[in-house]
C-alpha atoms as a PDB file:
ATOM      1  CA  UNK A   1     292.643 120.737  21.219  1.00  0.00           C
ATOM      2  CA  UNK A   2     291.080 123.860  19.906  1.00  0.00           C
ATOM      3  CA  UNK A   3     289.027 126.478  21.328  1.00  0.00           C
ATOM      4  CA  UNK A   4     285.729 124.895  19.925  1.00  0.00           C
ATOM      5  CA  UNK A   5     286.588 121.753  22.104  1.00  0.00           C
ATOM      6  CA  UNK A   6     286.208 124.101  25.048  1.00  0.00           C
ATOM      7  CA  UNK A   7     282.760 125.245  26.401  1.00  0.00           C
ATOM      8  CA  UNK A   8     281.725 127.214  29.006  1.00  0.00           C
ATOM      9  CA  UNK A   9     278.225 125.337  29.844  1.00  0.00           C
ATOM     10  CA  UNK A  10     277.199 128.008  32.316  1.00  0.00           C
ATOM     11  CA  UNK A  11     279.312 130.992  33.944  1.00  0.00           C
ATOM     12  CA  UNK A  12     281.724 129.299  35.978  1.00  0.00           C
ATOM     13  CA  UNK A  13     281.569 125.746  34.533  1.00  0.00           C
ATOM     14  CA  UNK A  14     283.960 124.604  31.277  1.00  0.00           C
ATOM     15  CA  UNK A  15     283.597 121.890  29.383  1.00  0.00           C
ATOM     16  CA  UNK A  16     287.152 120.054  27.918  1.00  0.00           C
ATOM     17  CA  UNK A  17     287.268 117.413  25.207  1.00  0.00           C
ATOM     18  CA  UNK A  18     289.919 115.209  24.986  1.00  0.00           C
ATOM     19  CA  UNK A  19     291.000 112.104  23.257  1.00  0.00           C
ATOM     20  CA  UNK A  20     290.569 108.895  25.418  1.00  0.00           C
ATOM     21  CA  UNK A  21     293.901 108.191  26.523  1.00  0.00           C
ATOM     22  CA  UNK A  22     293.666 104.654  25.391  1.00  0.00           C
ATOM     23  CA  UNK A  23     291.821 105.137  21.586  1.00  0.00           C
ATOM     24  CA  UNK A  24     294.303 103.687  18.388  1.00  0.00           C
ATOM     25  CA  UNK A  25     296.289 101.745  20.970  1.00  0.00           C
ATOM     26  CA  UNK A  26     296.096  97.638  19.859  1.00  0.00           C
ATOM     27  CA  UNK A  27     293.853  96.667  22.839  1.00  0.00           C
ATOM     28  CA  UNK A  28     291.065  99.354  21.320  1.00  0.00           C
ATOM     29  CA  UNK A  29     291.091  98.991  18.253  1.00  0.00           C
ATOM     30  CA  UNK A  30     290.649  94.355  18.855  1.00  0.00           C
ATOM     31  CA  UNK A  31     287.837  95.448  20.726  1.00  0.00           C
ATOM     32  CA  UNK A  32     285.880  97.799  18.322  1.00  0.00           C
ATOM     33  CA  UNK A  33     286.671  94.849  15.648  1.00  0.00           C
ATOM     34  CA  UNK A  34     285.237  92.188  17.885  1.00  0.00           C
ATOM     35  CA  UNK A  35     281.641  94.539  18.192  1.00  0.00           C
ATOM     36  CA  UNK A  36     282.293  95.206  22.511  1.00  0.00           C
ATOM     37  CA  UNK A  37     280.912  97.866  23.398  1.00  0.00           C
ATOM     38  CA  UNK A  38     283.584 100.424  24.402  1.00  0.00           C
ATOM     39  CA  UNK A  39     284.117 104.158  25.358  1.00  0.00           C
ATOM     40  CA  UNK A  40     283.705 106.778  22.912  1.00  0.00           C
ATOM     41  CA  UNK A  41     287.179 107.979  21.569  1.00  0.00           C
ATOM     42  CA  UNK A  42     286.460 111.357  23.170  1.00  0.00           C
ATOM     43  CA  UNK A  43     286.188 111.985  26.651  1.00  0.00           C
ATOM     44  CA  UNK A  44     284.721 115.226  28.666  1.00  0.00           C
ATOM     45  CA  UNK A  45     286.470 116.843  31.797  1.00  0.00           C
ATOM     46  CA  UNK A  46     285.277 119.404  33.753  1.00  0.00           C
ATOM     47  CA  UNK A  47     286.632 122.994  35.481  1.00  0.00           C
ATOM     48  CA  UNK A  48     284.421 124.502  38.021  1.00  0.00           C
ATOM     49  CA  UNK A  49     284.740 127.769  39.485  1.00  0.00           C
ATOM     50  CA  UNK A  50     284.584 128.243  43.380  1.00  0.00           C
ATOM     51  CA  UNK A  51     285.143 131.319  45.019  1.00  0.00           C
ATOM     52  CA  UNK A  52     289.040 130.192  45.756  1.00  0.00           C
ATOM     53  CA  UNK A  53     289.452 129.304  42.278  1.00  0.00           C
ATOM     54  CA  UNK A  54     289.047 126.747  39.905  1.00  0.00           C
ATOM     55  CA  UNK A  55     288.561 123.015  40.426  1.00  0.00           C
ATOM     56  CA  UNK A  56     289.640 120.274  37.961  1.00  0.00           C
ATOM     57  CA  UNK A  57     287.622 117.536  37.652  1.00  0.00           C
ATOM     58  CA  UNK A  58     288.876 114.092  35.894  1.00  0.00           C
ATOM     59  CA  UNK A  59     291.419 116.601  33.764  1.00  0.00           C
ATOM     60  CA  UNK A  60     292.836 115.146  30.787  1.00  0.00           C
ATOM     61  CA  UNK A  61     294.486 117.831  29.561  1.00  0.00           C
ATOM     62  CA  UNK A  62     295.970 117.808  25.886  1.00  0.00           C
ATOM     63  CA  UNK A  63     296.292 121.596  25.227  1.00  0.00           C
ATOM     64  CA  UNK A  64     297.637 123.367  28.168  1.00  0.00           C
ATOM     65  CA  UNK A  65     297.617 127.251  26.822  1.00  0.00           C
ATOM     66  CA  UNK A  66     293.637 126.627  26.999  1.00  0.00           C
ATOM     67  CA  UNK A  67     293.693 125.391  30.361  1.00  0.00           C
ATOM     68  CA  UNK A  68     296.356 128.612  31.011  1.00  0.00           C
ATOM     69  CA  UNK A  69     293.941 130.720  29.686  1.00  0.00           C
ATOM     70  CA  UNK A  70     291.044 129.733  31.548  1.00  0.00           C
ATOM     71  CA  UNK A  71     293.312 129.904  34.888  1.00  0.00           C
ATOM     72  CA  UNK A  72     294.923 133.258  34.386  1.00  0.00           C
ATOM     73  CA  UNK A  73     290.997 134.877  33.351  1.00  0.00           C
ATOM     74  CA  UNK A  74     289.534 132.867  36.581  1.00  0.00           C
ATOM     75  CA  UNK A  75     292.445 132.106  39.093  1.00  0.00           C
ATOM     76  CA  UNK A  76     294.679 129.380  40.075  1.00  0.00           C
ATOM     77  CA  UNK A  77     293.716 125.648  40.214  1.00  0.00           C
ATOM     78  CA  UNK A  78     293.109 124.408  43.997  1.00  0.00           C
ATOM     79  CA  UNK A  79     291.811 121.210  43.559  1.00  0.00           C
ATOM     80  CA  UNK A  80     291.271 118.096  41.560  1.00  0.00           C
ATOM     81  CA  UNK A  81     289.008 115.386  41.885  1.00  0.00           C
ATOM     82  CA  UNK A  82     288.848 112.396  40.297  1.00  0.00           C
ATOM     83  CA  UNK A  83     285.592 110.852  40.321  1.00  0.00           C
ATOM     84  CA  UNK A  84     286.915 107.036  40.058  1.00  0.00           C
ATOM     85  CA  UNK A  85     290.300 105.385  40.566  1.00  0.00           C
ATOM     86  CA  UNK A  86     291.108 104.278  36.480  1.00  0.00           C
ATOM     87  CA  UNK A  87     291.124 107.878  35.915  1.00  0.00           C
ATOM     88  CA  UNK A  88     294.734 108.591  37.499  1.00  0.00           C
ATOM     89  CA  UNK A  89     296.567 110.656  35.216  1.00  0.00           C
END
C-alpha cells in the first residue's frame, strides 16, 4: 500500500485501501469468468479517532508502517469493530 491509498476523509477519519483478501485466488477468478456479480478487488477500512485513541474498523491491513504512522501521530489503537462476521481477520 502506498500513501495515496490512505486518506484522511475529514480530521480524525482515514480511509485504507486494501486488496480483497480473496481476489486472484481460483474461486474469484471462476466467478468473474462465469459474469456473477462479485466484490470489487479493492476493499476500504476505516480508522476513527476518539478522544482515547483510534478505532479500527473492518482493518485489513497490508502496509503496517502506514497504520504505525497514523498511530504514533494520533495514539494507540483501543478498539476494533468488525461490522459483520466474514470479515474476521
Amino acid at each position: 500500500m502506498s500513501d495515496d491509498e490512505v486518506d484522511e476523509v475529514v480530521e480524525g477519519l482515514w480511509r485504507f485501501v486494501s486488496l480483497h483478501p480473496e481476489a486472484n485466488t481460483p474461486e474469484w477468478t471462476a466467478a468473474a469468468e462465469g459474469g456473477e456479480d462479485g466484490w470489487d478487488e479493492l476493499v476500504s477500512w476505516w480508522v476513527v479517532a476518539v478522544s482515547e485513541g483510534l478505532v479500527l474498523i473492518d482493518p485489513l491491513v497490508e502496509d503496517w508502517p502506514v497504520l504505525d504512522r497514523v498511530l504514533s501521530d494520533r495514539g494507540d489503537c483501543v478498539g476494533i469493530v468488525r461490522t459483520c462476521h466474514w470479515h474476521q481477520r
